[in-house]
PDB file of N, CA and C in Angstrom:
ATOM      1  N   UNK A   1       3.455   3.824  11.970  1.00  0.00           N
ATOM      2  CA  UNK A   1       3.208   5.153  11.422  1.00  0.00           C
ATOM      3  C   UNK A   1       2.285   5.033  10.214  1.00  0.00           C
ATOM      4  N   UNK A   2       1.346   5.836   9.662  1.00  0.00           N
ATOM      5  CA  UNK A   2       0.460   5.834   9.016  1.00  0.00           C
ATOM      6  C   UNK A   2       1.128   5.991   7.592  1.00  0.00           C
ATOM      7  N   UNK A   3       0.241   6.056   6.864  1.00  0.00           N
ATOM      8  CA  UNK A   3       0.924   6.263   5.134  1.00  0.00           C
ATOM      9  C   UNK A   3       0.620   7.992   5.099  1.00  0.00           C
ATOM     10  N   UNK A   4       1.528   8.520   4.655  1.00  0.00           N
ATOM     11  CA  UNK A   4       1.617   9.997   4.390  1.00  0.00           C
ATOM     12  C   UNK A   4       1.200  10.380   2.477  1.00  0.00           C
ATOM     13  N   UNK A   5       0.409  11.066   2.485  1.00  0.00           N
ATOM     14  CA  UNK A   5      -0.353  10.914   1.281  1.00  0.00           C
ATOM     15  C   UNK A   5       0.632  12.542   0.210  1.00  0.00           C
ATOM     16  N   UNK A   6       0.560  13.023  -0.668  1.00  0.00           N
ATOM     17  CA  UNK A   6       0.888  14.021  -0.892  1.00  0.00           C
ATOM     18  C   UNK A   6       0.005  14.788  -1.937  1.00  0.00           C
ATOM     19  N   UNK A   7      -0.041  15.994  -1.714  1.00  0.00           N
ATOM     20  CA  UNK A   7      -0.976  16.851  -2.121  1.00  0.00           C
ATOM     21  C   UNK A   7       0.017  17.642  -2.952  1.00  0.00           C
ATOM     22  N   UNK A   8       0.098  17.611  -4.360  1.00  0.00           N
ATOM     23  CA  UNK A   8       0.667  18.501  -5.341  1.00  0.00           C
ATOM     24  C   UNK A   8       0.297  19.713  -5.615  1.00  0.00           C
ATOM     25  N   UNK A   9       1.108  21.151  -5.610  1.00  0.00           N
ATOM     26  CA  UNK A   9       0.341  21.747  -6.023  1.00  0.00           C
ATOM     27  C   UNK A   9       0.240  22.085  -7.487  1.00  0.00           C
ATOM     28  N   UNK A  10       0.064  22.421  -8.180  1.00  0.00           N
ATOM     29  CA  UNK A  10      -0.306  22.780  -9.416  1.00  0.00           C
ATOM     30  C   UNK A  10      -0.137  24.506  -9.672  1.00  0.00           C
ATOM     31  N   UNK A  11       0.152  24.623 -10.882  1.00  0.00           N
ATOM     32  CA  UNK A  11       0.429  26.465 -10.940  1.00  0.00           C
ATOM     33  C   UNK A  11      -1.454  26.850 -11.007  1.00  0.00           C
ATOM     34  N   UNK A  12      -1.871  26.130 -11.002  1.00  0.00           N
ATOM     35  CA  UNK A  12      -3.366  26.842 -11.710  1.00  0.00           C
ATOM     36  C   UNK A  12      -4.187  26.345 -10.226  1.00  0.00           C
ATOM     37  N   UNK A  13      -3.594  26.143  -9.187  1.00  0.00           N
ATOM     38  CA  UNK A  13      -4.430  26.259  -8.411  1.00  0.00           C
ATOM     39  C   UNK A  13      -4.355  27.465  -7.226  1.00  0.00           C
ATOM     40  N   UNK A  14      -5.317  27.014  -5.879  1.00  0.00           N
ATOM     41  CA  UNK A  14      -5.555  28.358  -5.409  1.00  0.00           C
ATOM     42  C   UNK A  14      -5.332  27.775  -4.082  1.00  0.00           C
ATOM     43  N   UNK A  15      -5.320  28.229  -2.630  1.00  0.00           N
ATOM     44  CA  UNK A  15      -5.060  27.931  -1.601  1.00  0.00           C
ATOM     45  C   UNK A  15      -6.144  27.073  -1.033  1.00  0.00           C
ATOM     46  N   UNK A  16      -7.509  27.756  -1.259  1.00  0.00           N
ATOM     47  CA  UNK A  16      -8.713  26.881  -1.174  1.00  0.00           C
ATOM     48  C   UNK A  16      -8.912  26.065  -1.170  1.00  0.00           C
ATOM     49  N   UNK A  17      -8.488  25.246  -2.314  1.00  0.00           N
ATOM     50  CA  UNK A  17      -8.453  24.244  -3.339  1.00  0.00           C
ATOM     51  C   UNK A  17      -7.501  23.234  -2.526  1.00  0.00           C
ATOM     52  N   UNK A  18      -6.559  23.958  -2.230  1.00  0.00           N
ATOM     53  CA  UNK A  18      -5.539  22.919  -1.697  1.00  0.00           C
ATOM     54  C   UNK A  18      -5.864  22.470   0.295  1.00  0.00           C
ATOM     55  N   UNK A  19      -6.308  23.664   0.759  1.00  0.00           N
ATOM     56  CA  UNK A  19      -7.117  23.813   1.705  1.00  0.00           C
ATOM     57  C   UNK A  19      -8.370  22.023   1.630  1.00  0.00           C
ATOM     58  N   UNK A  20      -8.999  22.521   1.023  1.00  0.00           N
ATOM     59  CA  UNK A  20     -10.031  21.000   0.836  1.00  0.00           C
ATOM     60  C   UNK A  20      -9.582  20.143   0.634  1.00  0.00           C
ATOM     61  N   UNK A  21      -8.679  19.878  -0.298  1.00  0.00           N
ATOM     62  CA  UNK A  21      -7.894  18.285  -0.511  1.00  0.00           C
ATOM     63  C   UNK A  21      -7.378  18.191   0.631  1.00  0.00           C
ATOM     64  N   UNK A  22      -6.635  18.746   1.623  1.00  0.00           N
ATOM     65  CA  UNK A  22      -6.131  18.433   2.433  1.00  0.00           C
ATOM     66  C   UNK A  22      -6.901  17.652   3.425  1.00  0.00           C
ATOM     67  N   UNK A  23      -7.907  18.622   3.832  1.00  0.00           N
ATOM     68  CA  UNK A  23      -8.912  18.050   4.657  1.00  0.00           C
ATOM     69  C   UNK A  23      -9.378  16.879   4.548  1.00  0.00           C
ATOM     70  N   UNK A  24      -9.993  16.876   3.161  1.00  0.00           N
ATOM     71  CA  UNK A  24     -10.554  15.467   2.601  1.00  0.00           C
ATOM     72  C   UNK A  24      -9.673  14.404   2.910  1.00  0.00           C
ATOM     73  N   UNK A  25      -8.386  14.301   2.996  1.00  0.00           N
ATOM     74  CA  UNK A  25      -7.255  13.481   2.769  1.00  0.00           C
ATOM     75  C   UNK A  25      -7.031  13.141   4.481  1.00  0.00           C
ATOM     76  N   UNK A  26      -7.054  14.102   5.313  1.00  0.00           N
ATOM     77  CA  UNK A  26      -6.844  14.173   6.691  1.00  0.00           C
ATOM     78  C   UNK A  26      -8.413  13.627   7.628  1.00  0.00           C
ATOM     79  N   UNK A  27      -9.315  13.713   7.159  1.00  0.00           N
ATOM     80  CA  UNK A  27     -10.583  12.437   7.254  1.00  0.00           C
ATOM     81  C   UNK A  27     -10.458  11.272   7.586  1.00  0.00           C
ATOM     82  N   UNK A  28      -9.197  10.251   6.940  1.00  0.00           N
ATOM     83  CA  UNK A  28      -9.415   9.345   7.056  1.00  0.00           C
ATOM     84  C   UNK A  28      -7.784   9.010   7.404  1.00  0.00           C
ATOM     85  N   UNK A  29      -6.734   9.731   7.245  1.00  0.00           N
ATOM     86  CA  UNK A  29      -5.493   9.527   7.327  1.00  0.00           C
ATOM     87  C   UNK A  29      -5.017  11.141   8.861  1.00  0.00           C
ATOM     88  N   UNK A  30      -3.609  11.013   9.385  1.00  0.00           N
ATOM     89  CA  UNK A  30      -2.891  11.423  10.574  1.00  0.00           C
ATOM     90  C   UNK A  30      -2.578  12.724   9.729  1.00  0.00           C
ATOM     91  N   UNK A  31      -1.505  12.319   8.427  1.00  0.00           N
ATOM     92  CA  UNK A  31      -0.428  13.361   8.109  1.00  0.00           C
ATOM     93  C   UNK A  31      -0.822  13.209   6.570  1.00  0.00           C
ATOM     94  N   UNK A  32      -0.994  14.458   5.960  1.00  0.00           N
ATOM     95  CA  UNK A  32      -0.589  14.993   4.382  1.00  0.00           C
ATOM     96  C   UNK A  32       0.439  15.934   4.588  1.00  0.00           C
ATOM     97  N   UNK A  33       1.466  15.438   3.267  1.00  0.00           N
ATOM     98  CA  UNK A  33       2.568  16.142   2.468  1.00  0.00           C
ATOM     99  C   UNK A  33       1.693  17.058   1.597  1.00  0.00           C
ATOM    100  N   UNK A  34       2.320  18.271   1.379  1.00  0.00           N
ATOM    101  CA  UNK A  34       1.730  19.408   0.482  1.00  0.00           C
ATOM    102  C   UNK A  34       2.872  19.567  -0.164  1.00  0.00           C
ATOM    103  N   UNK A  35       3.654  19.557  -1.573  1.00  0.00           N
ATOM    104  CA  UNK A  35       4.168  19.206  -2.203  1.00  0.00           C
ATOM    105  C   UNK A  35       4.596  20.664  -3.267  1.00  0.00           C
ATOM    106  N   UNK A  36       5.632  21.425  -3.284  1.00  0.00           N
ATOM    107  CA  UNK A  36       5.435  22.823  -3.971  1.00  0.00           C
ATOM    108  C   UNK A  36       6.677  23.188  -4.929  1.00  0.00           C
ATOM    109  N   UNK A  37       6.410  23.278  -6.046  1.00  0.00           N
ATOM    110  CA  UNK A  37       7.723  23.509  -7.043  1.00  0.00           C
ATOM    111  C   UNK A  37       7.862  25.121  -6.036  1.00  0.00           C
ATOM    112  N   UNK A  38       8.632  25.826  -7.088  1.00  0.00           N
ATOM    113  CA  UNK A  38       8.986  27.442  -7.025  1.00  0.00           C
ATOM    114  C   UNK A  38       7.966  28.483  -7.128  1.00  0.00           C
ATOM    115  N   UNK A  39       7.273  28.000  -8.515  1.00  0.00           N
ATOM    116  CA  UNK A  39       6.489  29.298  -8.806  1.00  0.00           C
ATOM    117  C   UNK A  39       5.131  28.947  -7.646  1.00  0.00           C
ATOM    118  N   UNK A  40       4.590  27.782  -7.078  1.00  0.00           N
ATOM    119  CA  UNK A  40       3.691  27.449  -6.298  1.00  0.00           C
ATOM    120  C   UNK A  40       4.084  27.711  -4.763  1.00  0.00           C
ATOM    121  N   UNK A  41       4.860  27.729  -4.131  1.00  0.00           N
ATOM    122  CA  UNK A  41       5.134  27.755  -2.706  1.00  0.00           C
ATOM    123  C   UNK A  41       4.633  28.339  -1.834  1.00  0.00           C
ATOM    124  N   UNK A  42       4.027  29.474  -2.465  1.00  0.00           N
ATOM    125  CA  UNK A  42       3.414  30.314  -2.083  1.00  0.00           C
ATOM    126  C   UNK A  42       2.588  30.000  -1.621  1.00  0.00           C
ATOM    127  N   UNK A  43       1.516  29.555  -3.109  1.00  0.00           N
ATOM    128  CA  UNK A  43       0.212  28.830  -2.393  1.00  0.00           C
ATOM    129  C   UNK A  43       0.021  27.704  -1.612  1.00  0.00           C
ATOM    130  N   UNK A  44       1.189  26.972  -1.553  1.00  0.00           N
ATOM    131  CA  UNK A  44       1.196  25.611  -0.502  1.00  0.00           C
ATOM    132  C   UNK A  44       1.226  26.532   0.900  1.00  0.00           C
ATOM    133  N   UNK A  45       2.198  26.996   1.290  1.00  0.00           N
ATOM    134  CA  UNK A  45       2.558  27.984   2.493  1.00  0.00           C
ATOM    135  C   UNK A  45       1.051  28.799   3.021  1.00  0.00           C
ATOM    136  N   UNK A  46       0.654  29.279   2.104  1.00  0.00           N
ATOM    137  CA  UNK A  46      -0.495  30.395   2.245  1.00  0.00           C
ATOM    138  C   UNK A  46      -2.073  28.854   2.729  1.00  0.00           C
ATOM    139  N   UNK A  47      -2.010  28.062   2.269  1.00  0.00           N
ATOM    140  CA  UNK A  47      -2.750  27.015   2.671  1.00  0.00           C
ATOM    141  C   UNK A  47      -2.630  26.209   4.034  1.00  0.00           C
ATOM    142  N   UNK A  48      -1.215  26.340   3.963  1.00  0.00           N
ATOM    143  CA  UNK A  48      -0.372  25.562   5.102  1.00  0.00           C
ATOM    144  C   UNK A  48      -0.999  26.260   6.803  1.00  0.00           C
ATOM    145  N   UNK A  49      -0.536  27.628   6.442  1.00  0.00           N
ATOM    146  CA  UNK A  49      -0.966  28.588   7.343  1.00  0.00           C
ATOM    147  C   UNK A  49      -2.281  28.398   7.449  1.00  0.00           C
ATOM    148  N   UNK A  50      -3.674  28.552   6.516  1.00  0.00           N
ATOM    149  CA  UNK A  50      -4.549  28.906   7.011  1.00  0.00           C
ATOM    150  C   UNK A  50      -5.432  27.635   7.737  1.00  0.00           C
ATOM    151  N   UNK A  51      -4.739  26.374   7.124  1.00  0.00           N
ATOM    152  CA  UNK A  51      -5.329  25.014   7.920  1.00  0.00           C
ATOM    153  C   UNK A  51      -4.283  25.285   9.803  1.00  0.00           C
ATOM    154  N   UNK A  52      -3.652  26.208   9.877  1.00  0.00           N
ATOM    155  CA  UNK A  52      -2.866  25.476  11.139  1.00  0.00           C
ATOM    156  C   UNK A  52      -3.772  27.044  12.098  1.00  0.00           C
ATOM    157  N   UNK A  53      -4.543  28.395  11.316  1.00  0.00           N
ATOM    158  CA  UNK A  53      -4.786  29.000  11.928  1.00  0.00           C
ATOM    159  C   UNK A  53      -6.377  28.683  11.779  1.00  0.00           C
ATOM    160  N   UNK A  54      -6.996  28.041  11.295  1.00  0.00           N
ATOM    161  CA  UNK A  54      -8.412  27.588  12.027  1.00  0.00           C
ATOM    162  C   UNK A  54      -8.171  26.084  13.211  1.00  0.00           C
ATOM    163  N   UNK A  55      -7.691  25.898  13.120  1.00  0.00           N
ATOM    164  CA  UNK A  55      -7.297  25.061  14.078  1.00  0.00           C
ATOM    165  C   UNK A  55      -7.195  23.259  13.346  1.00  0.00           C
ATOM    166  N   UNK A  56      -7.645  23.053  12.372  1.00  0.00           N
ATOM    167  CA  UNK A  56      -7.429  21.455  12.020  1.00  0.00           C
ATOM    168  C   UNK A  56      -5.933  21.044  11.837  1.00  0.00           C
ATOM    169  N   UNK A  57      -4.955  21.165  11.436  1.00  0.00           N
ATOM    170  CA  UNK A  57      -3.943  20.497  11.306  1.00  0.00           C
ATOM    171  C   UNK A  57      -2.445  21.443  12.619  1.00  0.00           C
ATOM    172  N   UNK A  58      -1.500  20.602  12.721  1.00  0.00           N
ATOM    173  CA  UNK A  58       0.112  21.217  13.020  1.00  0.00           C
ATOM    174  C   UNK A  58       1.086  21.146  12.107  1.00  0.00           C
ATOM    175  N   UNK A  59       1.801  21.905  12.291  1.00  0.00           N
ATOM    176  CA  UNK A  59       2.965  21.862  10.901  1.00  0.00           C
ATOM    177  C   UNK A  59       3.853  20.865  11.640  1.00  0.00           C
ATOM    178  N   UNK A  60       4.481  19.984  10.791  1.00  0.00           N
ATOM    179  CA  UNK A  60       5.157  18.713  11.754  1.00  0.00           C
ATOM    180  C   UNK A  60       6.837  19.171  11.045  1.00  0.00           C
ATOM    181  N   UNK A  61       6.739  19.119   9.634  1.00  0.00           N
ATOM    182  CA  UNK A  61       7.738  19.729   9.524  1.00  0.00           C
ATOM    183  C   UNK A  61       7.819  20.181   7.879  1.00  0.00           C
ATOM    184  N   UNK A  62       8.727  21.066   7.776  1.00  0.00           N
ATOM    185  CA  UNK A  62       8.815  21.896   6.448  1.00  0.00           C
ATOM    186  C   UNK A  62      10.577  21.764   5.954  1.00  0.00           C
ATOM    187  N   UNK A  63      10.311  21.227   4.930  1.00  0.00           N
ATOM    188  CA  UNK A  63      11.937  20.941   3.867  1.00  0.00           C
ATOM    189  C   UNK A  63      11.938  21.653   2.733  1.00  0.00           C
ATOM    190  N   UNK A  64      12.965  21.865   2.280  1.00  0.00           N
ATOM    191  CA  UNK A  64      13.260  21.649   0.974  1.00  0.00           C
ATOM    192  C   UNK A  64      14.314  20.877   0.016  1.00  0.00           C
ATOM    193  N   UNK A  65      13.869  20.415  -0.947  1.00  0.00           N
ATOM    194  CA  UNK A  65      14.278  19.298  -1.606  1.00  0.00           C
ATOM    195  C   UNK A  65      14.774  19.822  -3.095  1.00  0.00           C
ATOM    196  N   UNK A  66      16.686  19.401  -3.524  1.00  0.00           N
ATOM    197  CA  UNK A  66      16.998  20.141  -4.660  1.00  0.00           C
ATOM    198  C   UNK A  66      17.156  19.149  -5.344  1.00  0.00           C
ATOM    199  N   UNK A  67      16.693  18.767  -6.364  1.00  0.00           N
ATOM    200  CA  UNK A  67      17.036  17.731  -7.534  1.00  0.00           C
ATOM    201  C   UNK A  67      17.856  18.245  -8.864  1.00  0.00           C
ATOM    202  N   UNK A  68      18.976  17.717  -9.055  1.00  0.00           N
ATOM    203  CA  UNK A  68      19.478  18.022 -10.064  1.00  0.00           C
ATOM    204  C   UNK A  68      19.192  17.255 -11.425  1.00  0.00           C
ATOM    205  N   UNK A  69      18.336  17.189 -12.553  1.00  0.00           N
ATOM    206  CA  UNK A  69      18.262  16.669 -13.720  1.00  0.00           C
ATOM    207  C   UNK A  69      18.325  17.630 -14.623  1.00  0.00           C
ATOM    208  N   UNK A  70      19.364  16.561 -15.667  1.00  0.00           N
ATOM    209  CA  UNK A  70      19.749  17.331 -17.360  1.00  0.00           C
ATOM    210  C   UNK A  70      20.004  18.671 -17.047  1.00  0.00           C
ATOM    211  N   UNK A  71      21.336  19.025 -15.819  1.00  0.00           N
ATOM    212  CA  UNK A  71      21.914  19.927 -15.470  1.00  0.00           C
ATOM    213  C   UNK A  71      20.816  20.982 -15.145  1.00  0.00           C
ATOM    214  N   UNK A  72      19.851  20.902 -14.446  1.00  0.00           N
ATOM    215  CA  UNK A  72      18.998  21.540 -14.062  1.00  0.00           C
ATOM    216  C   UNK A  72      18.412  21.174 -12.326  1.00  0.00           C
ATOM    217  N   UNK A  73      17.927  22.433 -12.022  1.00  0.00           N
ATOM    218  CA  UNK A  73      17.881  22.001 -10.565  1.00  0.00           C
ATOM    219  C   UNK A  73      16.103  21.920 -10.619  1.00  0.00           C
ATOM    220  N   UNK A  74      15.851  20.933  -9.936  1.00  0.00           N
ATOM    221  CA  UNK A  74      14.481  20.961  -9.507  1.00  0.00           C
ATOM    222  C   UNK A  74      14.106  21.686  -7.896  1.00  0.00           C
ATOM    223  N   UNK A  75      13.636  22.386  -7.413  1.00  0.00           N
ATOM    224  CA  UNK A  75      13.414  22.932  -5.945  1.00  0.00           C
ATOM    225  C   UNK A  75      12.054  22.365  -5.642  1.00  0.00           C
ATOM    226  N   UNK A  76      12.061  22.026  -4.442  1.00  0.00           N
ATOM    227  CA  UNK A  76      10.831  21.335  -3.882  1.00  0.00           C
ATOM    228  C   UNK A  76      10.506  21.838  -2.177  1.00  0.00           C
ATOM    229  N   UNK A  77       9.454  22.315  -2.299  1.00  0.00           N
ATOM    230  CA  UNK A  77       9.154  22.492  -1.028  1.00  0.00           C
ATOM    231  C   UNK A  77       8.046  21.581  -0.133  1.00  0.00           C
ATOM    232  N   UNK A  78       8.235  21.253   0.952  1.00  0.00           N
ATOM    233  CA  UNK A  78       7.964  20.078   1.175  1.00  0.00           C
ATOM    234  C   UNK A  78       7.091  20.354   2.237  1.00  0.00           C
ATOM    235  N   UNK A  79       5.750  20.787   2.908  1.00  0.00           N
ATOM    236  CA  UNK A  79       5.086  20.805   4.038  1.00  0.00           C
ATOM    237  C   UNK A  79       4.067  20.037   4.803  1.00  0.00           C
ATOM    238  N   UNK A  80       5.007  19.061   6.097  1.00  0.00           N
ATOM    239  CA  UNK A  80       3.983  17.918   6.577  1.00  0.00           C
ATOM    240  C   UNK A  80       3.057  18.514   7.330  1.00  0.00           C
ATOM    241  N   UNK A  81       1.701  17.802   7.103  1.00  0.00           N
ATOM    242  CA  UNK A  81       0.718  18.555   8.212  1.00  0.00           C
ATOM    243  C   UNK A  81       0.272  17.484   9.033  1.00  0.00           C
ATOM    244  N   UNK A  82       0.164  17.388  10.077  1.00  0.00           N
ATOM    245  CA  UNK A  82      -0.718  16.675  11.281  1.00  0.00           C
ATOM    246  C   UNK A  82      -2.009  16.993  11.933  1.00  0.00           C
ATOM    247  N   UNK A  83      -2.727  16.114  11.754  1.00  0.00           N
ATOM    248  CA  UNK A  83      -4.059  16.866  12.081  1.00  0.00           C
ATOM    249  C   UNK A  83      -4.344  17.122  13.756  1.00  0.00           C
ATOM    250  N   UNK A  84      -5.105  17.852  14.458  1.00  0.00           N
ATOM    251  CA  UNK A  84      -5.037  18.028  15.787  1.00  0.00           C
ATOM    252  C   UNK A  84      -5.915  17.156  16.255  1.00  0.00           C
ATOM    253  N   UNK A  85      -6.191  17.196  17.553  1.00  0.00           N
ATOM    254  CA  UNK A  85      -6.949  16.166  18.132  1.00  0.00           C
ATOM    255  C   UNK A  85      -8.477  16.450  17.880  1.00  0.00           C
ATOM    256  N   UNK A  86      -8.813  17.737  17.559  1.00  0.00           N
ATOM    257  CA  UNK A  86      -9.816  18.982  17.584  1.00  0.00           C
ATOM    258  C   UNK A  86     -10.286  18.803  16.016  1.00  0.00           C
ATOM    259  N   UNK A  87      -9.580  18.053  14.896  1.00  0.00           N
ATOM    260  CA  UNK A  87      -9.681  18.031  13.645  1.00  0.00           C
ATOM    261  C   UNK A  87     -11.162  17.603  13.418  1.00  0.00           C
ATOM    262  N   UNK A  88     -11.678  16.413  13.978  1.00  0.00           N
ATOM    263  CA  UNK A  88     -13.044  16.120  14.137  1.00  0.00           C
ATOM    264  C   UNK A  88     -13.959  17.191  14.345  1.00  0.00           C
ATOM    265  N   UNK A  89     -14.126  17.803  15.265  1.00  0.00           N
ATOM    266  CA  UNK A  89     -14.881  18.563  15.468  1.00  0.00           C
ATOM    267  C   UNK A  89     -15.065  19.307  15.071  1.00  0.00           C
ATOM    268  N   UNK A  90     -14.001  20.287  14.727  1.00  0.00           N
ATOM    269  CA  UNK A  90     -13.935  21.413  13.687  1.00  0.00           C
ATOM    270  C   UNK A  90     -14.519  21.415  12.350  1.00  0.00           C
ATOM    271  N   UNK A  91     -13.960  20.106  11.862  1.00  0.00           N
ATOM    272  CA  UNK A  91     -14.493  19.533  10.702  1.00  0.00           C
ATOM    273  C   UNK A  91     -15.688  19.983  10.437  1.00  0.00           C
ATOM    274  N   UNK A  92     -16.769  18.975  11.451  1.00  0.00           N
ATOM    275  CA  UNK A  92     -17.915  18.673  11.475  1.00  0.00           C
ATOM    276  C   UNK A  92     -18.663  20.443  11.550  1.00  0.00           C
ATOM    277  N   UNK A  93     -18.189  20.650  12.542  1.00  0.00           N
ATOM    278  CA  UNK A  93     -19.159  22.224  12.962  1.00  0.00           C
ATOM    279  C   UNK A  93     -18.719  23.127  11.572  1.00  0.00           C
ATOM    280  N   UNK A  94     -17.798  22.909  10.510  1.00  0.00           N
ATOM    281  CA  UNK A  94     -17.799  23.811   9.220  1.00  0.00           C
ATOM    282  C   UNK A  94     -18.512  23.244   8.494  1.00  0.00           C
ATOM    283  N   UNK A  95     -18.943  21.953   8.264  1.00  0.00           N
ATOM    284  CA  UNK A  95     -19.594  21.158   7.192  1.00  0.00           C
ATOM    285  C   UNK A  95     -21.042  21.620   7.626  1.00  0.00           C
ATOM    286  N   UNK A  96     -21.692  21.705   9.109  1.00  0.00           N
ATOM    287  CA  UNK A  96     -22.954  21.925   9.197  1.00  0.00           C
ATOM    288  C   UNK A  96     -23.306  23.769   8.842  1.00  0.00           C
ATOM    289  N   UNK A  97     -22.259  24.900   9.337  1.00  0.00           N
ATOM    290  CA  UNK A  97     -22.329  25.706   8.785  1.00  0.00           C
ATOM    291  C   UNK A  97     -22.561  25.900   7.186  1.00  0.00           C
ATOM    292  N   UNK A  98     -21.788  25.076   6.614  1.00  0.00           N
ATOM    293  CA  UNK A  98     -21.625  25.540   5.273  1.00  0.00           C
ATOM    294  C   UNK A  98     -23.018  24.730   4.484  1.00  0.00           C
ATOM    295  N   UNK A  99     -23.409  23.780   5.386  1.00  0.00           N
ATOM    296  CA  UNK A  99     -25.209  23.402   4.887  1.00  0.00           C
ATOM    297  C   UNK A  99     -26.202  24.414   4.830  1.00  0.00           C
ATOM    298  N   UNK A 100     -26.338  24.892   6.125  1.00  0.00           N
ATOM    299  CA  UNK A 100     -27.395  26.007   6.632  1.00  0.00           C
ATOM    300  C   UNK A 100     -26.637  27.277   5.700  1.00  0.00           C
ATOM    301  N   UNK A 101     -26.100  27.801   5.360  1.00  0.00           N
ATOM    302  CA  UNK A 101     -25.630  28.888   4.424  1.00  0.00           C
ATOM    303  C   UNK A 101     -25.987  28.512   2.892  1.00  0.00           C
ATOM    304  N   UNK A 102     -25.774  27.133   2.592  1.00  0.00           N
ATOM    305  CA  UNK A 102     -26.506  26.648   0.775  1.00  0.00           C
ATOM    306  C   UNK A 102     -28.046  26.549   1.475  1.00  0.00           C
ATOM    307  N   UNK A 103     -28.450  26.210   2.389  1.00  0.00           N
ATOM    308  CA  UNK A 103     -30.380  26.012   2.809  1.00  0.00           C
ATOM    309  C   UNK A 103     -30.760  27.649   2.116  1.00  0.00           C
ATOM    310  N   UNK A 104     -29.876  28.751   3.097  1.00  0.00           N
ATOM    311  CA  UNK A 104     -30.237  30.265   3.047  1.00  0.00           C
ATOM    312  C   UNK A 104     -30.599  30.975   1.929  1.00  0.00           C
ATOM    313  N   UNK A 105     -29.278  29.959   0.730  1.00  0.00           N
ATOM    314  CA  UNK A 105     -29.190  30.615  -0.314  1.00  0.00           C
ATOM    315  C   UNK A 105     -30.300  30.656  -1.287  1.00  0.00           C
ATOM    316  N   UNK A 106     -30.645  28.923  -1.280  1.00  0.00           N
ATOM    317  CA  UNK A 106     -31.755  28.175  -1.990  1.00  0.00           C
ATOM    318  C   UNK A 106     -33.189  28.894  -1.489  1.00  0.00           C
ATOM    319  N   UNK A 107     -33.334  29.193   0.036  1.00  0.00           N
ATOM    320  CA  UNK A 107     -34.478  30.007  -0.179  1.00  0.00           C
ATOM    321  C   UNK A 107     -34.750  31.498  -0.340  1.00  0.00           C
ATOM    322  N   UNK A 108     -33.324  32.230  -0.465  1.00  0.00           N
ATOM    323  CA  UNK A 108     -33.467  33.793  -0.909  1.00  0.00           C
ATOM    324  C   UNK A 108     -34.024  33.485  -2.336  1.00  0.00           C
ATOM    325  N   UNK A 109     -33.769  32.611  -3.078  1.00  0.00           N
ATOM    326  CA  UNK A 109     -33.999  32.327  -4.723  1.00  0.00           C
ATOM    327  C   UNK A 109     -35.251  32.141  -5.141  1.00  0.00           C
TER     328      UNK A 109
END
């Protein structure tokens, strides 16, 4: 089984954001962990979804994790992703789109 990498989210980030790391991470590796306190879950989930509805990754599986420290609970939400067989390709045909759209831009300017 491969090494499973994990993607934190952060309160100051955005789905996007977590969207690309993922990818980047799923390039060269099977499975990323997306990693979500409370106030973030949202945006892990909302990321989770939109990598499994363009088609690059499967949800393999989704936990949650309660840690108790200094009488306090930690909540963790936990979402594995698997990339599809289709991850290549997809990849590739957004990276050449998103060239020809910066070419477009550079010559409206």
């Amino acid at each position: 089984m491969s090494e499973i990498h994990e993607i934190r989210v952060e309160e100051y980030d955005q789905a996007k954001r977590i969207m690309y790391l993922a990818k980047e991470f799923l390039c060269n590796n099977e499975r990323v962990n997306i990693v979500a306190g409370t106030m973030t879950s949202p945006v892990a989930s909302r990321a989770a979804e939109n990598l499994v509805r363009f088609g690059y990754v499967t949800i393999e599986n989704i936990q949650t994790l309660t840690e108790v420290r200094n009488d306090r609970r930690n909540i963790k939400l936990i979402i594995t992703l698997k990339k599809t067989n289709d991850f290549k390709k997809i990849y590739d045909q957004n990276k050449e789109e998103m060239k020809k759209k910066e070419e477009e831009r550079k010559k409206e300017k």
